[in-house]
PDB file of N, CA and C in Angstrom:
ATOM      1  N   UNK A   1       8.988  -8.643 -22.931  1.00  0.00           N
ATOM      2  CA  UNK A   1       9.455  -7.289 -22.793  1.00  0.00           C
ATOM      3  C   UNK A   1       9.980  -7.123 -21.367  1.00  0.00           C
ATOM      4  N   UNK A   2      11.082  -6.643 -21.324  1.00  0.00           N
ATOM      5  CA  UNK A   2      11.872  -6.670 -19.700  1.00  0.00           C
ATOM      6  C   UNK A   2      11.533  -4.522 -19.994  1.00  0.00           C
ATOM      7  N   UNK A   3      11.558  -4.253 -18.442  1.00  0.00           N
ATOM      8  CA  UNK A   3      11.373  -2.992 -18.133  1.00  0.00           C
ATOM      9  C   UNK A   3      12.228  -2.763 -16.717  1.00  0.00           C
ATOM     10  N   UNK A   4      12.950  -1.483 -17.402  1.00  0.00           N
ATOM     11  CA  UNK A   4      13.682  -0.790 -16.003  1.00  0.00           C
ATOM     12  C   UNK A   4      13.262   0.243 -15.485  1.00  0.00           C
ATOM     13  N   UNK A   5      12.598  -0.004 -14.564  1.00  0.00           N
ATOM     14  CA  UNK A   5      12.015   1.426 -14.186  1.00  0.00           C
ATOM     15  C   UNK A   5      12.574   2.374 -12.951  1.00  0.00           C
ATOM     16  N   UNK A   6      12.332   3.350 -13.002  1.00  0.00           N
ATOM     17  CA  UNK A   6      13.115   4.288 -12.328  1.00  0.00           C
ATOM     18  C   UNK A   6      12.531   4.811 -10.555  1.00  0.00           C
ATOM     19  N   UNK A   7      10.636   4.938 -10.931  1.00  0.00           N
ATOM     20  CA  UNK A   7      10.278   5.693 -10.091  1.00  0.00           C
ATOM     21  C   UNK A   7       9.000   4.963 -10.055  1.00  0.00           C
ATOM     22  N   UNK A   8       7.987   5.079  -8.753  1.00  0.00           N
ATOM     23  CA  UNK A   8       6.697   4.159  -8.709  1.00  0.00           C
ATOM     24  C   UNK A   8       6.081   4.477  -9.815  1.00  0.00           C
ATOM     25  N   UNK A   9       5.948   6.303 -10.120  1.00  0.00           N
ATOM     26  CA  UNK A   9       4.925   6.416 -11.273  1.00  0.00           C
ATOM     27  C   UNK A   9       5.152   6.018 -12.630  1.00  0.00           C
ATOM     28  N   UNK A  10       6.265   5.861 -12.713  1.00  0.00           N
ATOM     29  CA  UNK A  10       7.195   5.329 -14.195  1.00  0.00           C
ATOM     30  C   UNK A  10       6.579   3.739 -14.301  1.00  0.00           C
ATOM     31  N   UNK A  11       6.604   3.275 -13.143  1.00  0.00           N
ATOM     32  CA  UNK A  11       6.399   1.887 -12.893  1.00  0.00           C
ATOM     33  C   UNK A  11       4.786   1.290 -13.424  1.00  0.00           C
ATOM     34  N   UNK A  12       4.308   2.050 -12.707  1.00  0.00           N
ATOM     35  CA  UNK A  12       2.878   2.418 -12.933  1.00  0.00           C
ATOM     36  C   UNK A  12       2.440   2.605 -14.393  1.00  0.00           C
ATOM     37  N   UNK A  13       2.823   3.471 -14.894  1.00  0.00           N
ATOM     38  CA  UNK A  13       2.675   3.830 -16.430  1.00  0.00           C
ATOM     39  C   UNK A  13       3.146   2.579 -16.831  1.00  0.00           C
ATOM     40  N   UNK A  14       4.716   2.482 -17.169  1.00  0.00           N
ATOM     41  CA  UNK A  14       5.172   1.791 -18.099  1.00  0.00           C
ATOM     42  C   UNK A  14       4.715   0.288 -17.613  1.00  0.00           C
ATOM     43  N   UNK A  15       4.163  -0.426 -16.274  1.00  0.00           N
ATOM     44  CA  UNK A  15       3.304  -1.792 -16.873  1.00  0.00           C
ATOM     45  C   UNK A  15       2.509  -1.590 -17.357  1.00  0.00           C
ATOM     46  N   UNK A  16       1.260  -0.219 -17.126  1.00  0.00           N
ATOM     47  CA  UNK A  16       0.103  -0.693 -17.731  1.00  0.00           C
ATOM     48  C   UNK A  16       0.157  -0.790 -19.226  1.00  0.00           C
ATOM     49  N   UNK A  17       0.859  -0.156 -19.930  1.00  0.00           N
ATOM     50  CA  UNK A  17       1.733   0.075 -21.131  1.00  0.00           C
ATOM     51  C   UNK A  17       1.752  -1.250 -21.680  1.00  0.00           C
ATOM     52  N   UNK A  18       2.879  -1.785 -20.917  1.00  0.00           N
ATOM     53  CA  UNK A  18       3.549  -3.286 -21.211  1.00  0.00           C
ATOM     54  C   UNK A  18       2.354  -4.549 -21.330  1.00  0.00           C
ATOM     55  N   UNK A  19       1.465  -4.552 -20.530  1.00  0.00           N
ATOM     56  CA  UNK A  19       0.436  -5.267 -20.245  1.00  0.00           C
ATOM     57  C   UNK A  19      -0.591  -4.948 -21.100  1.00  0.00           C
ATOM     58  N   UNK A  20      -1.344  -3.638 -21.794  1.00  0.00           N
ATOM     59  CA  UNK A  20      -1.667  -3.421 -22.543  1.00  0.00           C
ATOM     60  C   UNK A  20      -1.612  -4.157 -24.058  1.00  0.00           C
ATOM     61  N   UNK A  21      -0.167  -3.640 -23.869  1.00  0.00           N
ATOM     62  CA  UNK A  21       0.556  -4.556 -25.123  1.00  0.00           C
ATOM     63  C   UNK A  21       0.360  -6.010 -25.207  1.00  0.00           C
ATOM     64  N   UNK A  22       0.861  -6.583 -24.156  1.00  0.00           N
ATOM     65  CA  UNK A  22       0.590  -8.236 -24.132  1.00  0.00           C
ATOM     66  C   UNK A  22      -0.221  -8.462 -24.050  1.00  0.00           C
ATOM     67  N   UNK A  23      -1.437  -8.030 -23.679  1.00  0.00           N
ATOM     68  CA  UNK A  23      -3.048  -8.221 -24.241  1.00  0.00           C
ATOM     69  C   UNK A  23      -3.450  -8.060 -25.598  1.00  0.00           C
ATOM     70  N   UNK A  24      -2.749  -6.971 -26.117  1.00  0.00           N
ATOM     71  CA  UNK A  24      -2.819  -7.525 -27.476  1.00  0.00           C
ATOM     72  C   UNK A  24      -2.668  -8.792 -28.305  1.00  0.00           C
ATOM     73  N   UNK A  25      -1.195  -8.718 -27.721  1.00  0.00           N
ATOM     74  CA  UNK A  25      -0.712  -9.885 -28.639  1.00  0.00           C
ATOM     75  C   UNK A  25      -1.312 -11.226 -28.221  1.00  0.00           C
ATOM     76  N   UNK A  26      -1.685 -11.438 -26.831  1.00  0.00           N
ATOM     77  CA  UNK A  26      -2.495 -12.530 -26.405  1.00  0.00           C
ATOM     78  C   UNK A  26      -4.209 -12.949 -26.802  1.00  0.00           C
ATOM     79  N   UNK A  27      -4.398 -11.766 -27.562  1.00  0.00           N
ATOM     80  CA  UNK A  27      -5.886 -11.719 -28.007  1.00  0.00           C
ATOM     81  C   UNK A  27      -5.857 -12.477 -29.417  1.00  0.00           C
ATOM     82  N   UNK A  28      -4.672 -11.888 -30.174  1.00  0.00           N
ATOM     83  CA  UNK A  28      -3.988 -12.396 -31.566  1.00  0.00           C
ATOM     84  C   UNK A  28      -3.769 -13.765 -31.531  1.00  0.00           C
ATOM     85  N   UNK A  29      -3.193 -14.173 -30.822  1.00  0.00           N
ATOM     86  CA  UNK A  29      -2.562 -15.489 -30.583  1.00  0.00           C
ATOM     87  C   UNK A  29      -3.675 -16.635 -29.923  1.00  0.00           C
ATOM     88  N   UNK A  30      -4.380 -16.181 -28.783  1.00  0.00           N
ATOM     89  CA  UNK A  30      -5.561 -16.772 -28.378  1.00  0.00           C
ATOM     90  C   UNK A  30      -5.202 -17.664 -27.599  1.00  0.00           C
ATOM     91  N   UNK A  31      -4.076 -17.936 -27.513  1.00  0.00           N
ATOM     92  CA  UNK A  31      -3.882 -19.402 -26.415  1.00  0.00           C
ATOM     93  C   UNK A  31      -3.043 -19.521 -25.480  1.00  0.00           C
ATOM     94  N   UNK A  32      -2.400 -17.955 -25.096  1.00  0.00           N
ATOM     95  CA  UNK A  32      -1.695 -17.538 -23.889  1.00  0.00           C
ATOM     96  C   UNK A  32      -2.503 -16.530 -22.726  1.00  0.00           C
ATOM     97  N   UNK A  33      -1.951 -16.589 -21.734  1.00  0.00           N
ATOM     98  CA  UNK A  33      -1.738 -15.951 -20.574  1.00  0.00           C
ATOM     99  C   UNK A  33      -0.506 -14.825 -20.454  1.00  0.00           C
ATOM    100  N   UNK A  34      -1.208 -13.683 -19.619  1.00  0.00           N
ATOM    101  CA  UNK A  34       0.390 -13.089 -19.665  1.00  0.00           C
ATOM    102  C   UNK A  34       0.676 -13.079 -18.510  1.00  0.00           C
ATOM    103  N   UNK A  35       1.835 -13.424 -18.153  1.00  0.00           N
ATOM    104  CA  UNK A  35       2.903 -13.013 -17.043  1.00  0.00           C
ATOM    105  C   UNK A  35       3.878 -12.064 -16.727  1.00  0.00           C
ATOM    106  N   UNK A  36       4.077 -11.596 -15.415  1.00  0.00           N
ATOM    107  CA  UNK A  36       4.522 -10.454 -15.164  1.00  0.00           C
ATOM    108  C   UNK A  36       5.158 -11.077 -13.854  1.00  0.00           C
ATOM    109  N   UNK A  37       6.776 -10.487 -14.377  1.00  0.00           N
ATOM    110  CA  UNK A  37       7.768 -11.513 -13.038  1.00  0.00           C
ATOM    111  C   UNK A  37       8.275 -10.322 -12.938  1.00  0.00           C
ATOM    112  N   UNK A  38       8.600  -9.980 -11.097  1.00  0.00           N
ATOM    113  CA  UNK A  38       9.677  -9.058 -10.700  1.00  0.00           C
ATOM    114  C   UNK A  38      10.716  -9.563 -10.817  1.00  0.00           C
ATOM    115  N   UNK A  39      11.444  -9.292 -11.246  1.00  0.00           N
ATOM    116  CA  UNK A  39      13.250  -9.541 -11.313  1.00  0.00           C
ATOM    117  C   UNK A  39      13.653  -8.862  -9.940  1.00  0.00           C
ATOM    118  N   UNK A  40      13.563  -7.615  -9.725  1.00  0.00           N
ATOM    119  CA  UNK A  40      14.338  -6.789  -8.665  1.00  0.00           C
ATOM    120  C   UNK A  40      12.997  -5.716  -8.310  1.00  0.00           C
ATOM    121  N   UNK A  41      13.697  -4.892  -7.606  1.00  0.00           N
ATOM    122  CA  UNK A  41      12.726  -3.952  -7.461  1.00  0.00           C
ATOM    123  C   UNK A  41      12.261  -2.678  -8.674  1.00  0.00           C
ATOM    124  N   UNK A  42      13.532  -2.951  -8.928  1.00  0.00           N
ATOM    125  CA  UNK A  42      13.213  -2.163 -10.172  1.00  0.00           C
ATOM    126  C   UNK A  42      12.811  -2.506 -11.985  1.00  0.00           C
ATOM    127  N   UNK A  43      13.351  -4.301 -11.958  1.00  0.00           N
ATOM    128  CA  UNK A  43      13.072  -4.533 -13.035  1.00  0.00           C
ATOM    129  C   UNK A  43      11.960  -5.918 -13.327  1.00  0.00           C
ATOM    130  N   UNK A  44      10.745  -5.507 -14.182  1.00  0.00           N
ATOM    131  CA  UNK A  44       9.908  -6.394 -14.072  1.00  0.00           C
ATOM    132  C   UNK A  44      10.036  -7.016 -15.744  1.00  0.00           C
ATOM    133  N   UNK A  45       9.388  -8.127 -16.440  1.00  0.00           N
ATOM    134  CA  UNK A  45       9.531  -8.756 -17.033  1.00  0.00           C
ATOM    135  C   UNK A  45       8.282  -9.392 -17.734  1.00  0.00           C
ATOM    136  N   UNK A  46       6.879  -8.853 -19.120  1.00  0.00           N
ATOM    137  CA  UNK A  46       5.981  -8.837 -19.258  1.00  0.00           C
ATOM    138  C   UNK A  46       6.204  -9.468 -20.520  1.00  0.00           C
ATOM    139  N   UNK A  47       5.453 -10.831 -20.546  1.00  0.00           N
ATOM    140  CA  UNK A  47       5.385 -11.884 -21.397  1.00  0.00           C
ATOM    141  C   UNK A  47       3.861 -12.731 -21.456  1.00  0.00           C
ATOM    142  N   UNK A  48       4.285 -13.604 -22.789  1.00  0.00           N
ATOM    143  CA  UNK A  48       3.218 -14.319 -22.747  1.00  0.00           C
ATOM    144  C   UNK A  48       3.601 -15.876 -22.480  1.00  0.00           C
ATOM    145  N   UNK A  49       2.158 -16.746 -21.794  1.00  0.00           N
ATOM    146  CA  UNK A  49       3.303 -17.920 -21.363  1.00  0.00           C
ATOM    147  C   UNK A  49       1.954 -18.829 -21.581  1.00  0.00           C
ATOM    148  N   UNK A  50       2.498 -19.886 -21.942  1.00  0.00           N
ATOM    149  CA  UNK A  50       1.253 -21.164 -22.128  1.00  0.00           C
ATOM    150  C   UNK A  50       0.947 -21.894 -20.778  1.00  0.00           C
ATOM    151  N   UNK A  51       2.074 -21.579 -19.719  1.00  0.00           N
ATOM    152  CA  UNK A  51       2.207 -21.776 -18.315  1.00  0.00           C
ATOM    153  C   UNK A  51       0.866 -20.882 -17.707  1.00  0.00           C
ATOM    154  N   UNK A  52       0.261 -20.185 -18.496  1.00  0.00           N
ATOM    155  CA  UNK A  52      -0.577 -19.001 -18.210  1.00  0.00           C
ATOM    156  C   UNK A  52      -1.979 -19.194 -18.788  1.00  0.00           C
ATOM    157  N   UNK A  53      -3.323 -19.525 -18.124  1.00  0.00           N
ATOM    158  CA  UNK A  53      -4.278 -19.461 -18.570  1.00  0.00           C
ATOM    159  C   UNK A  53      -4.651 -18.624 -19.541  1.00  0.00           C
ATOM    160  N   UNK A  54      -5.111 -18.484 -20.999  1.00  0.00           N
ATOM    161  CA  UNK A  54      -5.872 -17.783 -21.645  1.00  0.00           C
ATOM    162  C   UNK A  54      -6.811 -16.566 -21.392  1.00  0.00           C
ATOM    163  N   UNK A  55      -6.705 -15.425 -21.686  1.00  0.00           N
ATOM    164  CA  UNK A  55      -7.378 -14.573 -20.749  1.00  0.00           C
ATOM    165  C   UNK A  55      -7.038 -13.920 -18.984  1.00  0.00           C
ATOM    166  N   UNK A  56      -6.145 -14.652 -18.918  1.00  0.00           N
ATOM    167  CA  UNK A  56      -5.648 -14.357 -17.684  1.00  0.00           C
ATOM    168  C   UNK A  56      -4.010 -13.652 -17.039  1.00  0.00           C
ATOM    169  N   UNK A  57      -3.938 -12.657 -16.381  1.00  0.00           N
ATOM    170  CA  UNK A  57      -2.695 -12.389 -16.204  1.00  0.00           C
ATOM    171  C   UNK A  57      -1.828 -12.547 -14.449  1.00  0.00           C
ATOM    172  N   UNK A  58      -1.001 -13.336 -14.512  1.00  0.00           N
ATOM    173  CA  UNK A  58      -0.709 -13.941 -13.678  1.00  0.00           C
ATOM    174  C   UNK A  58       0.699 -13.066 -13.032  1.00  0.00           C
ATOM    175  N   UNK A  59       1.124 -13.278 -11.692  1.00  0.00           N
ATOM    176  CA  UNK A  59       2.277 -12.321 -11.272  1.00  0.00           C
ATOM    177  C   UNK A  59       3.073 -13.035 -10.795  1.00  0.00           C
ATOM    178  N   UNK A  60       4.562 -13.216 -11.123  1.00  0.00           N
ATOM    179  CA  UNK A  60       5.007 -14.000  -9.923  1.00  0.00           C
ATOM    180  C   UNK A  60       6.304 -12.998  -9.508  1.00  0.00           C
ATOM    181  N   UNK A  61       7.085 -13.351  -8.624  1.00  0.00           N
ATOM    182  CA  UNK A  61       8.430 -12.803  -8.019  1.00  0.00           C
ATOM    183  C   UNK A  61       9.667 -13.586  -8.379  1.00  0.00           C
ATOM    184  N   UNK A  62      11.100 -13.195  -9.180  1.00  0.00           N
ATOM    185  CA  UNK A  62      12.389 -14.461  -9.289  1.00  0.00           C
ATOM    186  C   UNK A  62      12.484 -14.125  -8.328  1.00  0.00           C
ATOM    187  N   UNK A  63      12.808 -15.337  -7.759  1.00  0.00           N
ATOM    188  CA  UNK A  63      14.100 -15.665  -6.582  1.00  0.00           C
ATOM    189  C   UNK A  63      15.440 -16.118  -6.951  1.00  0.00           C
TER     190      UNK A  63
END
């Protein structure tokens, strides 16, 4: 799920939202990690990744 966000509190809401979500689906699935990459300042990027410990949510920054 990619997210454009507008404003810190938008930001705020809509990861915990996003992350929420990918905890779901990572509970379902059982054998991912989720990740959460800044693209820009405004756009972040909330997935699940086998690159990603189980139970665990990891952050990184694109360059």
């Amino acid at each position: 799920m990619t997210l454009t966000v507008a404003d810190r509190q938008s930001l705020e809401r809509d990861l915990d939202e996003a992350v929420s979500q990918a905890i779901s689906e990572a509970l379902k699935e059982g054998n991912k990690g989720i990740l959460v990459t800044r693209c820009d300042y405004r756009t972040f990027k909330v997935e699940l990744s086998e690159d990603v410990p189980f139970g665990t949510i990891a952050e990184a920054e694109f360059a």
